[in-house]
Protein backbone atom coordinates (compact mmCIF):
# COMPACT_ATOMS: atom_id res chain seq x y z
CA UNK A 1 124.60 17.74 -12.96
CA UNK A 2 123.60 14.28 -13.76
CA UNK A 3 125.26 12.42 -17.20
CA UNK A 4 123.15 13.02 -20.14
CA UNK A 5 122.36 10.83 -22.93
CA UNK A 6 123.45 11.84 -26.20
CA UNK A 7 122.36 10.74 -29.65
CA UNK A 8 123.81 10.31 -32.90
CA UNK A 9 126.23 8.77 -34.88
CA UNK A 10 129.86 9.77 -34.41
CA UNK A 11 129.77 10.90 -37.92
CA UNK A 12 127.38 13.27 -37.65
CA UNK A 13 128.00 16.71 -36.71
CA UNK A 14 127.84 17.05 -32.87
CA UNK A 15 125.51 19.56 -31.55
CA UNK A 16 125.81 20.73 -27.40
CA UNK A 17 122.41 22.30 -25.96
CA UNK A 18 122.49 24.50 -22.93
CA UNK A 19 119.59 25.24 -21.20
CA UNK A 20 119.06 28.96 -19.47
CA UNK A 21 118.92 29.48 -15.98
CA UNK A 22 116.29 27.70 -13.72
CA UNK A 23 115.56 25.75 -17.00
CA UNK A 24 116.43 22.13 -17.58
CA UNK A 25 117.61 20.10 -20.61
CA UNK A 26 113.69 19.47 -21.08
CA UNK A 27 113.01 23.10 -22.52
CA UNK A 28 115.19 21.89 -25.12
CA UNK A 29 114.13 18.67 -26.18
CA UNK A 30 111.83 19.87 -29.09
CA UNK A 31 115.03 21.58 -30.61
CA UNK A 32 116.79 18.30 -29.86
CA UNK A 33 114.74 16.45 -31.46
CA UNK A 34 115.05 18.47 -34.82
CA UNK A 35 118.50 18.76 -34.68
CA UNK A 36 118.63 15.01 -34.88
CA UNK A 37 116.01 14.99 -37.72
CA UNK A 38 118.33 17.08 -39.78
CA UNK A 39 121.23 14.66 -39.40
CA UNK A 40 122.89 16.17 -35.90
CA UNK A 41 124.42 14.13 -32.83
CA UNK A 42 123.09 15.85 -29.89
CA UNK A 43 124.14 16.24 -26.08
CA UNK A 44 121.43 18.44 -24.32
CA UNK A 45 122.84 19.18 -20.53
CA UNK A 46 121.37 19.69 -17.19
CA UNK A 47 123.75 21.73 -15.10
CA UNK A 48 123.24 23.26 -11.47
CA UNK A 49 122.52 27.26 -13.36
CA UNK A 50 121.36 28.36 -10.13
CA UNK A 51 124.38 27.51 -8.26
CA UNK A 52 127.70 28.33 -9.44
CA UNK A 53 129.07 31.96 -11.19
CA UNK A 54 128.94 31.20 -15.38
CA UNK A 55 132.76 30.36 -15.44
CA UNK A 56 132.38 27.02 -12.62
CA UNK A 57 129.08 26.16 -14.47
CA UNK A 58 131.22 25.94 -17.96
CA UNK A 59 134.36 24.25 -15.63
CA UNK A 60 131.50 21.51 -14.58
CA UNK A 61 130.66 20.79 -18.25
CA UNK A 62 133.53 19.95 -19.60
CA UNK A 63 134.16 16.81 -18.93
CA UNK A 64 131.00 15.53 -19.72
CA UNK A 65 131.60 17.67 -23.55
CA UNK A 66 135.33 16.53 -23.86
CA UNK A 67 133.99 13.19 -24.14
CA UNK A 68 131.08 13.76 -26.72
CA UNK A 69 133.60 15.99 -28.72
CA UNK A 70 135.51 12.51 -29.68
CA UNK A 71 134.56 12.91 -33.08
CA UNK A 72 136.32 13.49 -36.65
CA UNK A 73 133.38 16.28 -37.00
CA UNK A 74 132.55 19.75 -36.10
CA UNK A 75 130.87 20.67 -32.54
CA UNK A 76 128.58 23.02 -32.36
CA UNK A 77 126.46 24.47 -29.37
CA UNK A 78 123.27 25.71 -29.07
CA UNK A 79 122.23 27.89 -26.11
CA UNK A 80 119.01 29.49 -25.09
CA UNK A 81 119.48 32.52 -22.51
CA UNK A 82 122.03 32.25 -20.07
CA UNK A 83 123.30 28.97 -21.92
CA UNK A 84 124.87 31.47 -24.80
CA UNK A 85 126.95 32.44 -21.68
CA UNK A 86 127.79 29.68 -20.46
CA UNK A 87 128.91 28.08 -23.99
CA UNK A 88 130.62 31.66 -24.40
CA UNK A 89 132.66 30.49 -21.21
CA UNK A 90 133.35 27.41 -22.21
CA UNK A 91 134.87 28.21 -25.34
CA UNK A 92 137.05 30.02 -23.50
CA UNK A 93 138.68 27.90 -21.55
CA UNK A 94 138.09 25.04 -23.09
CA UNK A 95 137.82 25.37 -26.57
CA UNK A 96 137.29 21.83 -28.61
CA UNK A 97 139.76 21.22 -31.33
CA UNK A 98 136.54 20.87 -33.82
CA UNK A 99 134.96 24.28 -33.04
CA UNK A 100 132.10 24.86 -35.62
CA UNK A 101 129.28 26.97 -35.00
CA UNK A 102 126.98 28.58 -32.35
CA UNK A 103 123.55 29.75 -31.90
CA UNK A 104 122.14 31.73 -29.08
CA UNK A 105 118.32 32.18 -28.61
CA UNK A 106 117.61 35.26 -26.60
CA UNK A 107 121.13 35.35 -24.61
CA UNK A 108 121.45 38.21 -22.27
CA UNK A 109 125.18 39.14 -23.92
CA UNK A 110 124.23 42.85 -22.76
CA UNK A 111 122.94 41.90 -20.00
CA UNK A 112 119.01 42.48 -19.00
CA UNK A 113 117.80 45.47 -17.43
CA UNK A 114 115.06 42.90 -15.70
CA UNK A 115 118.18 41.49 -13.75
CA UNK A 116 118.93 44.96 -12.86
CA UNK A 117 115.99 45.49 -11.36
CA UNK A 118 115.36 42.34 -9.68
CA UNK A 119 119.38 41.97 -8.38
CA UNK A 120 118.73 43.87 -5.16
CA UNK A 121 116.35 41.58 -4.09
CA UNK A 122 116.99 38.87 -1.46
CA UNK A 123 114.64 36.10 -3.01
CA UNK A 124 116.44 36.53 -6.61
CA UNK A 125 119.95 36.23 -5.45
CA UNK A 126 118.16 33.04 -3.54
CA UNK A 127 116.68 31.59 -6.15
CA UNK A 128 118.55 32.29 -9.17
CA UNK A 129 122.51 32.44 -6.94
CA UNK A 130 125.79 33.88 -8.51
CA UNK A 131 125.14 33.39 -11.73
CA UNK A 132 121.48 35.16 -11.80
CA UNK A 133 123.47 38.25 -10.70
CA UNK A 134 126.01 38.12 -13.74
CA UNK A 135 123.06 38.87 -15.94
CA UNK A 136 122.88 42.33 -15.15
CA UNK A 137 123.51 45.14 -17.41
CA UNK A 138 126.30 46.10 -15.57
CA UNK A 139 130.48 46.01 -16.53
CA UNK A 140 131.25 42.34 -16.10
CA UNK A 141 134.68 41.74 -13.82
CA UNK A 142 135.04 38.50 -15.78
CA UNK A 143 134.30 39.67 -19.62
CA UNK A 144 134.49 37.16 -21.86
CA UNK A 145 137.24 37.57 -24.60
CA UNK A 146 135.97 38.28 -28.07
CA UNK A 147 134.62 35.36 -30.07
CA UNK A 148 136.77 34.20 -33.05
CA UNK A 149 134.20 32.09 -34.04
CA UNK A 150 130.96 31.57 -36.08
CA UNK A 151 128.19 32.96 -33.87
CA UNK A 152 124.60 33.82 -34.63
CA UNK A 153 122.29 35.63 -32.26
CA UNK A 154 118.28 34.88 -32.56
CA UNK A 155 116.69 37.31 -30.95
CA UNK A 156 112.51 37.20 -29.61
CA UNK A 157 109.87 40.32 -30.38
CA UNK A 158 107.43 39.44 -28.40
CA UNK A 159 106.64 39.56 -24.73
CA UNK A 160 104.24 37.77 -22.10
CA UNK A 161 104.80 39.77 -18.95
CA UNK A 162 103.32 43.37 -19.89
CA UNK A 163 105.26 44.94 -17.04
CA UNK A 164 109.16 43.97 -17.90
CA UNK A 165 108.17 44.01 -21.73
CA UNK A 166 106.48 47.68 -21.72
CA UNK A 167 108.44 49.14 -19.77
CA UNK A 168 111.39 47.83 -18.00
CA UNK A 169 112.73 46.32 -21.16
CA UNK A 170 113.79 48.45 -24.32
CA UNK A 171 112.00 47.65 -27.15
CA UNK A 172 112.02 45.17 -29.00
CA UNK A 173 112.22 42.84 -26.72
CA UNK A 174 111.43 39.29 -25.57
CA UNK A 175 110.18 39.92 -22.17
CA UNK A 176 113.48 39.36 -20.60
CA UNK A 177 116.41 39.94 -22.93
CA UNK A 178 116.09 42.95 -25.42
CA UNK A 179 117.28 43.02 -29.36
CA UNK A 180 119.04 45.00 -28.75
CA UNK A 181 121.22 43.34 -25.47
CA UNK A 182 121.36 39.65 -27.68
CA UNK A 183 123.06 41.45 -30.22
CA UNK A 184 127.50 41.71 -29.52
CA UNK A 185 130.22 42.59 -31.76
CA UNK A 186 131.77 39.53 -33.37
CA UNK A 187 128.64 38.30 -34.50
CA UNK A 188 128.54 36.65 -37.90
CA UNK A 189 124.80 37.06 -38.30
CA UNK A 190 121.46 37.64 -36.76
CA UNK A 191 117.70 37.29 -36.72
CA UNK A 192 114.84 38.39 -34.79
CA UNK A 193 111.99 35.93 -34.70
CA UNK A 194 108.25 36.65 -33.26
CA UNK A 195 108.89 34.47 -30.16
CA UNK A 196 108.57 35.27 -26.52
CA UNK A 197 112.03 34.73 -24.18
CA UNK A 198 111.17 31.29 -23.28
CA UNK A 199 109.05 30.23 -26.05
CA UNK A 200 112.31 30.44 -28.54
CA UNK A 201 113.90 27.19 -28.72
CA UNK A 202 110.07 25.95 -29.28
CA UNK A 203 109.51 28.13 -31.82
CA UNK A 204 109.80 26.56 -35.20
CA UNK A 205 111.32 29.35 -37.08
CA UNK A 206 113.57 29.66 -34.52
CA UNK A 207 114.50 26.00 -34.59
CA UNK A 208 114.28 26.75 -38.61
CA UNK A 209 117.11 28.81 -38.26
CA UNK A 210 119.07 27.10 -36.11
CA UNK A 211 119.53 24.76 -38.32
CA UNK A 212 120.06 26.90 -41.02
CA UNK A 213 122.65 28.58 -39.48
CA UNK A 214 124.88 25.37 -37.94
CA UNK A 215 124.23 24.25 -41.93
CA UNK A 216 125.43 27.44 -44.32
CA UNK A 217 127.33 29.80 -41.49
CA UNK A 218 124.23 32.29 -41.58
CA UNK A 219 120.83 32.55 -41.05
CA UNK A 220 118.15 32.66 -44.21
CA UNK A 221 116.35 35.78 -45.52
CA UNK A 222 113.23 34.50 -44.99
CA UNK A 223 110.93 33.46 -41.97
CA UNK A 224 108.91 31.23 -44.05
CA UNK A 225 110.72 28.22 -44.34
CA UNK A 226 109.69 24.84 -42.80
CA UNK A 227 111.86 22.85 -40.56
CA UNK A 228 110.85 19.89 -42.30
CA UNK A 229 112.94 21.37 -45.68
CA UNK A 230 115.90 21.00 -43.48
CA UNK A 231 115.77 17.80 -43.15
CA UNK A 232 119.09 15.70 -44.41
CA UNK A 233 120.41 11.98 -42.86
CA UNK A 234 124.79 12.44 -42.13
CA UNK A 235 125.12 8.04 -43.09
């Protein structure tokens, strides 16, 4: 994990990004970049996902959010897949005085039946390491406590890969995470959005919502609204 830049004025509310698994903090720049449109400091991470169980991943970010959390504002996260996880983890154990809000975009919190099937294989525990096999749909050793805190869960209905979305996959589903598995008790509120697993934190409703949600507490009725109606300066 190399130091990432962050943006925003220390008055602004602080926003954390956490990229999913095999992703990097690019897959999140075009949320980024709206978030700090609509008045948000931002710190969008690249940690090792591939190499360390959820709990070390969310041990190796802290120092790096303990510092951007030096603010008289609230810090929020925003996660897409595994990232919900991670900032789940982090919370945890090291949960910032300021706690406001978080968002997860297609987070496996019931795990994904596409890990299930994939698990047994030698190249996925390769390529995707300890934390790939903590995505399964199976009872976690290490369940994380129940959330005491704002959460909303944006969930994707629509799939690329015909296989894992027809029929490996309950539906609805985003080709890798169902509805139904991004949903958890605890959660304040919820949304599905037409989005595919890793076209969600591109998708502007999506990002819409986001917003929406780290603004009011909850997510709006509608998926019509524009990002750009969201749009408000913190000086």
């Amino acid at each position: 994990m190399h130091e990432a830049p962050h943006s925003g004025d220390a008055r602004c509310p602080g926003v954390v990004l956490l990229h999913g698994i095999a992703r990097t903090s690019a897959s999140m720049r075009r949320l980024e970049r709206s978030l700090q449109g609509s008045g948000f400091a931002t710190l969008n991470i690249d940690y090792a996902s591939r190499r360390k169980p959820i709990a070390a991943l969310a041990d190796d970010i802290q120092p790096e959010i303990s510092r951007f959390a030096e603010r008289t504002t609230p810090l929020h996260f925003v996660a897409h897949s595994m990232g919900g996880l991670v900032a789940r983890a982090y919370i945890a154990r090291h949960r910032p005085q300021r706690l406001g809000g978080v968002v997860m975009l297609g987070t496996p919190n019931g795990g994904s039946e596409v890990a299930d099937l994939l698990s047994g294989s030698r190249l996925f525990r390769a390529f995707y390491g300890p934390a790939g096999l903590e995505l399964t749909t199976a009872p976690r050793t290490n369940t994380l406590p129940a959330v005491d805190y704002p959460v909303g869960v944006i969930a994707g209905n629509r799939f690329i890969d015909p296989v894992a979305g027809q029929f490996v996959l309950p539906r609805p589903n985003d080709g890798r995470v169902s509805v139904q598995s991004a949903m958890f008790a605890g959660m304040a509120d919820h949304v599905v959005v037409k989005a595919s697993h890793t076209g969600l934190p591109n998708h502007a409703v999506a990002i819409a919502q986001t917003i929406a949600f780290l603004r009011e507490g909850q997510f709006r009725p509608s998926e019509s609204q524009e990002p750009a109606s969201l749009r408000r300066s913190c000086t």
